[in-house]
PDB file of N, CA and C in Angstrom:
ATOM      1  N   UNK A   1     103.013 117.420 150.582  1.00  0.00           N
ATOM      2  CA  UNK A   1     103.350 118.696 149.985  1.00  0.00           C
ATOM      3  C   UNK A   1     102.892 119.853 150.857  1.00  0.00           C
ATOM      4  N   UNK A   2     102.005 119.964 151.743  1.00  0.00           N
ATOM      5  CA  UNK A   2     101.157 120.834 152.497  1.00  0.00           C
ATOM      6  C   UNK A   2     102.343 120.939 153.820  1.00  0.00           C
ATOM      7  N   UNK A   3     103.111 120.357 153.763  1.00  0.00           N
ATOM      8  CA  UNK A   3     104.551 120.833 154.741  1.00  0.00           C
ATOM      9  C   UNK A   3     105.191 122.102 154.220  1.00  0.00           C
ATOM     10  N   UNK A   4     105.069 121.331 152.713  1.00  0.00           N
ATOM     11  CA  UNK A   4     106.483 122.591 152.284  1.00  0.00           C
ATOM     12  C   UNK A   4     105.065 123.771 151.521  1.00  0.00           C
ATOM     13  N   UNK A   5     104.289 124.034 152.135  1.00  0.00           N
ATOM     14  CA  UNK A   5     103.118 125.193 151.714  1.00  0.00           C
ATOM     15  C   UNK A   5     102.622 124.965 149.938  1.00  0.00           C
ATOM     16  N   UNK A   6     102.486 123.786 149.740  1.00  0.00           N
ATOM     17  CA  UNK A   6     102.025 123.788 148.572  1.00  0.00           C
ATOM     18  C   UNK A   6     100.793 122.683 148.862  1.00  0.00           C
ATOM     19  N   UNK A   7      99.903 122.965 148.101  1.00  0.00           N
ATOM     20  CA  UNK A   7      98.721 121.452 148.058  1.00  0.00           C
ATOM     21  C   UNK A   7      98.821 120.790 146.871  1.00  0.00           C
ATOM     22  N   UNK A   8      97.964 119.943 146.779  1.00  0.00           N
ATOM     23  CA  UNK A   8      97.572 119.055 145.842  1.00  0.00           C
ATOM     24  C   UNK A   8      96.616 119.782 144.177  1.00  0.00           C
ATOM     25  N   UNK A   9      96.381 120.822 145.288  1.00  0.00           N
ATOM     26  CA  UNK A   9      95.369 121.733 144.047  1.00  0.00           C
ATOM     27  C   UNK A   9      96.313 122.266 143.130  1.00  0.00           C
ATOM     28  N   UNK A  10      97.665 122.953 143.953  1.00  0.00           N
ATOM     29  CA  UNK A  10      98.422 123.733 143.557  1.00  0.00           C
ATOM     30  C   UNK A  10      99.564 123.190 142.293  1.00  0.00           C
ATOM     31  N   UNK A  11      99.284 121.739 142.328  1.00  0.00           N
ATOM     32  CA  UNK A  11     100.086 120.966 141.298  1.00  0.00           C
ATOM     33  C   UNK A  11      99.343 120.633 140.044  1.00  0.00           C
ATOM     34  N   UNK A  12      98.081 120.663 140.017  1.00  0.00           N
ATOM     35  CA  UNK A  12      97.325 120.665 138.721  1.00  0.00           C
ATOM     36  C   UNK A  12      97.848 121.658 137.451  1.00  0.00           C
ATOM     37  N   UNK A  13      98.647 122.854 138.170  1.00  0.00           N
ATOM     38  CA  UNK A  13      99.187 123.609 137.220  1.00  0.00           C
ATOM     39  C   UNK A  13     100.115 123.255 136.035  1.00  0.00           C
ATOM     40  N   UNK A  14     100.705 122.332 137.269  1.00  0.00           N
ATOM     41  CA  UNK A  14     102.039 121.681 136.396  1.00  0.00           C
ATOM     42  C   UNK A  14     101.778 120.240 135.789  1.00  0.00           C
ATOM     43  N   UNK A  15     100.971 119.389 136.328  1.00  0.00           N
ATOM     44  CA  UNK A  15     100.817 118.354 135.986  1.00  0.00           C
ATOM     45  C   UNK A  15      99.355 118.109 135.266  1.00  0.00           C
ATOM     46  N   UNK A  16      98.144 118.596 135.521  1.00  0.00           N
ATOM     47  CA  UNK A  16      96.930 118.613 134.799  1.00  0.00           C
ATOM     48  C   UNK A  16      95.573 118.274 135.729  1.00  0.00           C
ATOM     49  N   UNK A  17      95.145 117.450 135.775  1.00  0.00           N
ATOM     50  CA  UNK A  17      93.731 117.333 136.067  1.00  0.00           C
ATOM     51  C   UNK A  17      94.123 116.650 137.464  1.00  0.00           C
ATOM     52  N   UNK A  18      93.103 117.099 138.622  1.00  0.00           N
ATOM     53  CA  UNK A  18      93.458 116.963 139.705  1.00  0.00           C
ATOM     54  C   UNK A  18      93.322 115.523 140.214  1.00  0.00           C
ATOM     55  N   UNK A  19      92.601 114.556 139.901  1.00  0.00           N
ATOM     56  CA  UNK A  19      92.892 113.467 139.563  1.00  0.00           C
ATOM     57  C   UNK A  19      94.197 112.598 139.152  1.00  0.00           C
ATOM     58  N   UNK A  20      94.481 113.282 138.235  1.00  0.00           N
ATOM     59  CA  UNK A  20      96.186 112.560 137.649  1.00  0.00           C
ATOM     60  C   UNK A  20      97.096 113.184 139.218  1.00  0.00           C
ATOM     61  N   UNK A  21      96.932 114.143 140.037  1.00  0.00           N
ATOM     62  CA  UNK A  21      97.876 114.312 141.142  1.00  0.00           C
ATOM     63  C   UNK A  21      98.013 113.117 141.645  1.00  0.00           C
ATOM     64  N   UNK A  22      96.205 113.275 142.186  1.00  0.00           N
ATOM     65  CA  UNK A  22      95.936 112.330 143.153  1.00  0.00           C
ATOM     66  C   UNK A  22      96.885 110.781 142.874  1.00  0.00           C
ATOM     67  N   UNK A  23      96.697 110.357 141.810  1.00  0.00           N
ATOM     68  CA  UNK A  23      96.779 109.061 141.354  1.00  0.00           C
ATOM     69  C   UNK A  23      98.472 108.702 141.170  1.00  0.00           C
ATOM     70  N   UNK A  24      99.123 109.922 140.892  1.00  0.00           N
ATOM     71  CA  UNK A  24     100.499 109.880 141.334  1.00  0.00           C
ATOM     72  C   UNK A  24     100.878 110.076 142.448  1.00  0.00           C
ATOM     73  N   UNK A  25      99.988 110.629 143.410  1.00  0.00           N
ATOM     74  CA  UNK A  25     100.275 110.834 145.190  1.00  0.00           C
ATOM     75  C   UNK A  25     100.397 109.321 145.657  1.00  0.00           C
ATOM     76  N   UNK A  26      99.142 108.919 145.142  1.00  0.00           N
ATOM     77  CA  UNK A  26      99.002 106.960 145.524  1.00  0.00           C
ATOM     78  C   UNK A  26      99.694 106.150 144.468  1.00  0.00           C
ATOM     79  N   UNK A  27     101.091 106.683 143.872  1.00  0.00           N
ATOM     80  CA  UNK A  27     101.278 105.526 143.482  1.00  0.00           C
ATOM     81  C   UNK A  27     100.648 104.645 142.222  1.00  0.00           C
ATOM     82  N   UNK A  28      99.462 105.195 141.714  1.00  0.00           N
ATOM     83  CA  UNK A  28      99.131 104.586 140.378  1.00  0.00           C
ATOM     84  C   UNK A  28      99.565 104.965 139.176  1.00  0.00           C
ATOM     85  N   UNK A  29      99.835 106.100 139.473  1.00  0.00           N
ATOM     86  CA  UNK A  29     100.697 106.630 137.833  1.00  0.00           C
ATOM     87  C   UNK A  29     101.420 107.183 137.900  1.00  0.00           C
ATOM     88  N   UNK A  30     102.679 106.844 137.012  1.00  0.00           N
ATOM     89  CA  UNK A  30     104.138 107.653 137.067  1.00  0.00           C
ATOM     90  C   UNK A  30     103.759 108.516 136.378  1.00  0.00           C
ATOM     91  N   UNK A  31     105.173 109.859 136.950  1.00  0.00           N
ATOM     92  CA  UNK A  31     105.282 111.074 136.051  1.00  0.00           C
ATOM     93  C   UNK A  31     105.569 110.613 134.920  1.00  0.00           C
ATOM     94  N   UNK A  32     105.026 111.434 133.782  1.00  0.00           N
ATOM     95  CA  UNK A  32     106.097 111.365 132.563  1.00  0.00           C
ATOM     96  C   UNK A  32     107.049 112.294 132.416  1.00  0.00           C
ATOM     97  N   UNK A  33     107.648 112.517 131.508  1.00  0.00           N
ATOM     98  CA  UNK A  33     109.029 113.115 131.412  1.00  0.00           C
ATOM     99  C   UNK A  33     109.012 114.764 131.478  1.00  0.00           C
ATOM    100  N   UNK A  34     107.753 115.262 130.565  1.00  0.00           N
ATOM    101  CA  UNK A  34     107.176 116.458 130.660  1.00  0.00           C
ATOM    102  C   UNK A  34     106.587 116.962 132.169  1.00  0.00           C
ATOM    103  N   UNK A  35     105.998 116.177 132.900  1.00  0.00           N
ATOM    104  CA  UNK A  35     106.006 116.462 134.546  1.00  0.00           C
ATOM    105  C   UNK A  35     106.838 116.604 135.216  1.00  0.00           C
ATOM    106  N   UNK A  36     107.984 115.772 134.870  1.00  0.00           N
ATOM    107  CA  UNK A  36     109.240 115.582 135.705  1.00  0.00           C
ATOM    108  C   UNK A  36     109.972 116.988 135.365  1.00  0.00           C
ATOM    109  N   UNK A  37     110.074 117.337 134.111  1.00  0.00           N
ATOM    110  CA  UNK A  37     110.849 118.542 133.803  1.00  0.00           C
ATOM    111  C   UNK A  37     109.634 119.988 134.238  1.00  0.00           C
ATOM    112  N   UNK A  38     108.843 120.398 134.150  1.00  0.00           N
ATOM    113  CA  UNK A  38     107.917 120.717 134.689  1.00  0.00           C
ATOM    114  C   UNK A  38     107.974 120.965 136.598  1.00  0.00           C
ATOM    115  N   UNK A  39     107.975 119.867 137.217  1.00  0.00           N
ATOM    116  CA  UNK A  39     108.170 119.928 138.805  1.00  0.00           C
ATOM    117  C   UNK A  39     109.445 120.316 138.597  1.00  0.00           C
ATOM    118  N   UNK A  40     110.586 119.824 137.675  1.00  0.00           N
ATOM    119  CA  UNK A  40     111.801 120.283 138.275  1.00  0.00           C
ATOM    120  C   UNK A  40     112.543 121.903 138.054  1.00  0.00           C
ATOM    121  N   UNK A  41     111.924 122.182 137.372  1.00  0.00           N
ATOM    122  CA  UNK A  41     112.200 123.691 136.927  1.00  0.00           C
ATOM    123  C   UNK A  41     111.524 124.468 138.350  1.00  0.00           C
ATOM    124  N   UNK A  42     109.946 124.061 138.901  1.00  0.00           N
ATOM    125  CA  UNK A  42     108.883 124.856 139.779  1.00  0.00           C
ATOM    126  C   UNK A  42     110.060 124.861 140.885  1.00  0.00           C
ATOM    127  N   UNK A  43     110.279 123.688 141.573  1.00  0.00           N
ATOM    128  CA  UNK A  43     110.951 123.622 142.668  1.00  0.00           C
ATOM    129  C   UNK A  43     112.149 123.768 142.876  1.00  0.00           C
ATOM    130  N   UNK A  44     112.722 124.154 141.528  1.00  0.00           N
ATOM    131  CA  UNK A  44     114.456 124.035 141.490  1.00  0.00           C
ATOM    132  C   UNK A  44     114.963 122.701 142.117  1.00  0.00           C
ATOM    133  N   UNK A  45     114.899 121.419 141.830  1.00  0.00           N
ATOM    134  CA  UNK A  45     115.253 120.816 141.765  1.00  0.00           C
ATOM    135  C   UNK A  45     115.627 119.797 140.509  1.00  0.00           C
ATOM    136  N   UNK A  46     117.442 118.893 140.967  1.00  0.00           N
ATOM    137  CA  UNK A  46     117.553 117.681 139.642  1.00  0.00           C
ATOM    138  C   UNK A  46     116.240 116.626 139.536  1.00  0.00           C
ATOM    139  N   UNK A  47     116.450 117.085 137.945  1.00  0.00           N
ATOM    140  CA  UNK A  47     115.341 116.183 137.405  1.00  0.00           C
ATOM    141  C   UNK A  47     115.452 114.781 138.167  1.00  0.00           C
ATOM    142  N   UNK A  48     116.880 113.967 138.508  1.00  0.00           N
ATOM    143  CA  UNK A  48     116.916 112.938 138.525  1.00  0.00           C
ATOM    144  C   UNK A  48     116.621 112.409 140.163  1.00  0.00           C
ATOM    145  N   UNK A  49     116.429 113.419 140.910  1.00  0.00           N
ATOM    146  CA  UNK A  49     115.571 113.197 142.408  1.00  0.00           C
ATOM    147  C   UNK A  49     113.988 112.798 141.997  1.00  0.00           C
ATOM    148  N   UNK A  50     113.086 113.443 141.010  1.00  0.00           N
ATOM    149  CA  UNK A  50     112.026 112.801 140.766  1.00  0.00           C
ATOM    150  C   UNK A  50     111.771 111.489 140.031  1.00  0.00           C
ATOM    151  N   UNK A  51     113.034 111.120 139.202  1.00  0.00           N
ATOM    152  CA  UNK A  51     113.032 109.882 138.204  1.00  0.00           C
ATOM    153  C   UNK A  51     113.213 108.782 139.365  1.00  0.00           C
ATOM    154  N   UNK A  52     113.753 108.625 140.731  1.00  0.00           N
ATOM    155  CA  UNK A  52     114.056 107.847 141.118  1.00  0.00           C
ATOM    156  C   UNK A  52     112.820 107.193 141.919  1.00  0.00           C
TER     157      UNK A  52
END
């Protein structure tokens, strides 16, 4: 994310405790549906690029 000028800190907004980023950065926990709609509104992007 630090390509496209955003960090890891900067997603706690949308998603919650900086931990739960982390743990979806690696792969241990999927978004739920409320994250997914959430990132997809921030970035203007289809929801269905993050579902995949």
């Amino acid at each position: 994310m630090e390509q496209l000028g955003y960090r890891s800190s900067d997603l706690t907004q949308l998603i919650g405790y900086k931990s739960r980023v982390s743990e979806i950065f690696h792969k241990k926990r999927k978004l739920t549906i409320d994250m997914v709609r959430a990132l997809s509104k921030k970035f203007n992007i289809p929801a269905e690029m993050l579902i995949q």
